[in-house]
C-alpha atoms as a PDB file:
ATOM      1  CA  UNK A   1       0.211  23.221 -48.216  1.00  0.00           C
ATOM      2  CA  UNK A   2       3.428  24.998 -47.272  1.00  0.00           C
ATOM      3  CA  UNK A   3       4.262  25.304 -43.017  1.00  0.00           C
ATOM      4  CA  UNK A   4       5.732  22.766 -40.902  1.00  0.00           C
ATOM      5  CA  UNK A   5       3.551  19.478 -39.747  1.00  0.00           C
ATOM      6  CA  UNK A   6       3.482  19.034 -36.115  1.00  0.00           C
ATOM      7  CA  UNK A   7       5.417  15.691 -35.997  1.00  0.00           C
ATOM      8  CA  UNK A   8       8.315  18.276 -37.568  1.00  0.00           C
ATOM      9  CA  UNK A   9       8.077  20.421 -35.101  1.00  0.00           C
ATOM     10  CA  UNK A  10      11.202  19.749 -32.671  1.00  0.00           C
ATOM     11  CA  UNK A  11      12.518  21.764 -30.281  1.00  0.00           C
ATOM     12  CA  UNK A  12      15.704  22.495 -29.125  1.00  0.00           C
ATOM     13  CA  UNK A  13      14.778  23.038 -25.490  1.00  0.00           C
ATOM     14  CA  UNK A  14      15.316  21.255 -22.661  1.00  0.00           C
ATOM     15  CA  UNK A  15      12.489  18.682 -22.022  1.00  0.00           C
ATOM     16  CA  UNK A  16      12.891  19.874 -17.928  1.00  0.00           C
ATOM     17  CA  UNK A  17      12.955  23.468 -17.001  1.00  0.00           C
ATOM     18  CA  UNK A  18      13.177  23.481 -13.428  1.00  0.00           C
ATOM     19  CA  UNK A  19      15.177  23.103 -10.279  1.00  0.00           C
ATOM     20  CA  UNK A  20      18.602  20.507 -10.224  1.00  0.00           C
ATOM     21  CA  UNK A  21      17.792  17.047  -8.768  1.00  0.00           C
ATOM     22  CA  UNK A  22      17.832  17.034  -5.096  1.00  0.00           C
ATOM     23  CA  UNK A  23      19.630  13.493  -4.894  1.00  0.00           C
ATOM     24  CA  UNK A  24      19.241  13.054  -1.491  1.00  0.00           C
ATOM     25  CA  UNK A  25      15.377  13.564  -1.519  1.00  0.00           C
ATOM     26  CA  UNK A  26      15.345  11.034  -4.434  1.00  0.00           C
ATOM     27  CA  UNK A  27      17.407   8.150  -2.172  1.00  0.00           C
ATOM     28  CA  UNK A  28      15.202   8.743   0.920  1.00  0.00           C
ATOM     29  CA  UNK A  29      11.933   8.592  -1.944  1.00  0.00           C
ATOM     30  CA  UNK A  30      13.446   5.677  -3.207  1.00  0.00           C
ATOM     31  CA  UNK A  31      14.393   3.833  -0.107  1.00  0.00           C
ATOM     32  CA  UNK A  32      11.193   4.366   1.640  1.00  0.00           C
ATOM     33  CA  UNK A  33       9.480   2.793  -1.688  1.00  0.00           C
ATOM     34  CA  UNK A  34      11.562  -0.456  -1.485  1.00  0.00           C
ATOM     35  CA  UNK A  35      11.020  -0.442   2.166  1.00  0.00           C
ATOM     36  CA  UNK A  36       7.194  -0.543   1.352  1.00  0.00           C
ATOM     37  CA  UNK A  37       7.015  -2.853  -1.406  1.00  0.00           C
ATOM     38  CA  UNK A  38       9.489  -5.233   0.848  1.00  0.00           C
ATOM     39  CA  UNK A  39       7.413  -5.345   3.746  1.00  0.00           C
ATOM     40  CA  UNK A  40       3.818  -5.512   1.625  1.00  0.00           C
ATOM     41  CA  UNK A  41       5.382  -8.164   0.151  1.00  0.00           C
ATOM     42  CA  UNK A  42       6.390 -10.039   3.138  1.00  0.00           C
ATOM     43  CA  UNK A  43       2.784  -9.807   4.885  1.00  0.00           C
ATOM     44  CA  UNK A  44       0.771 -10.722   1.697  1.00  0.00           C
ATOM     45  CA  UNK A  45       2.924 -13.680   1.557  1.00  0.00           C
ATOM     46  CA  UNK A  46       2.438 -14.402   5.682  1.00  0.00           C
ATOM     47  CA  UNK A  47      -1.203 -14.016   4.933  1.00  0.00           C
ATOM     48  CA  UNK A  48      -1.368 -16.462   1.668  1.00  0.00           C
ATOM     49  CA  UNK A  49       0.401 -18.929   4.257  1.00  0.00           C
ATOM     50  CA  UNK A  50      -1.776 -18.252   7.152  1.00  0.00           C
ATOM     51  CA  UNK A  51      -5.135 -18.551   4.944  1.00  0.00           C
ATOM     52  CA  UNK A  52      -3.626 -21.703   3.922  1.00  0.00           C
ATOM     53  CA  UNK A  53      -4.128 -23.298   7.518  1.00  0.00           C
ATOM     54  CA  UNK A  54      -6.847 -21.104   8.066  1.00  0.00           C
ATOM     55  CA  UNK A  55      -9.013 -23.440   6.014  1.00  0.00           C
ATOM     56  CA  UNK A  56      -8.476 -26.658   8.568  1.00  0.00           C
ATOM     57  CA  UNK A  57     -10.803 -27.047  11.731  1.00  0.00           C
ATOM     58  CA  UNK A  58      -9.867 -25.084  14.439  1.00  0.00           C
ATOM     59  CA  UNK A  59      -7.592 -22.939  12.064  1.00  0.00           C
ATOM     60  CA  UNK A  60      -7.978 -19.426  13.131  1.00  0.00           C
ATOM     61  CA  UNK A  61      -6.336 -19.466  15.841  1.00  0.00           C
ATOM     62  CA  UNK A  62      -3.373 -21.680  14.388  1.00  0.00           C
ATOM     63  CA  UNK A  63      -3.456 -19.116  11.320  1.00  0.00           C
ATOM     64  CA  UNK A  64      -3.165 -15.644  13.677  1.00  0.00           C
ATOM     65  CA  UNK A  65       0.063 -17.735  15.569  1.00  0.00           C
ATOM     66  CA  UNK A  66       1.877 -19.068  11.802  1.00  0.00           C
ATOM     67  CA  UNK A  67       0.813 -14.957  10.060  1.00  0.00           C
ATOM     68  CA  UNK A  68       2.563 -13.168  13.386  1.00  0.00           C
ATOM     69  CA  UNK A  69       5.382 -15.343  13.226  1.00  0.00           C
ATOM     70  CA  UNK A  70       5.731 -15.513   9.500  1.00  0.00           C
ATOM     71  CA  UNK A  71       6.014 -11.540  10.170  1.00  0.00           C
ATOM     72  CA  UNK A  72       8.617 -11.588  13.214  1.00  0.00           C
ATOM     73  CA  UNK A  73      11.030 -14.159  11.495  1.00  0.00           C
ATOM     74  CA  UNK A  74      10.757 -11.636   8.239  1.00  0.00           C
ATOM     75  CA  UNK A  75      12.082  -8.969  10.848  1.00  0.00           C
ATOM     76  CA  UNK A  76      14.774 -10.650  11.816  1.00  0.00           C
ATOM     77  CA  UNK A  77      15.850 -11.729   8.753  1.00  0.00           C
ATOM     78  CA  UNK A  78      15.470  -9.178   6.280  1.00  0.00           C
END
């Protein structure tokens, strides 16, 4: 069989036709990402601690106090 297989077939085209990267879209994309993974991550780990006490008597209300905390010393230092 004559022809060209398609794993042959290459192209000498750009793999992006489009508009020039708008860099200053991509660092306010970007920072607003790490911003969200960094404070997700913050609050799952405030509410791994404050399920922690959460399982002694009278823990609820201990919990709420140590998760809101947890959350305000984050704040102030990250």
């Amino acid at each position: 069989m004559g022809g060209t297989k398609m794993a042959e077939h290459h192209t000498t085209a750009p793999a992006e036709l489009g508009a020039p990267m708008d860099y200053a879209e991509h660092e306010k994309t970007y920072a607003g990402f790490t911003g969200l993974v960094k404070w997700g991550t913050v609050a799952l780990v405030a509410l791994m601690i404050a399920m922690a006490f959460g399982f002694f008597a009278g823990g609820f209300f201990s919990a709420t106090i140590l998760f809101v905390l947890v959350c305000v010393a984050a704040w102030f230092i990250l």
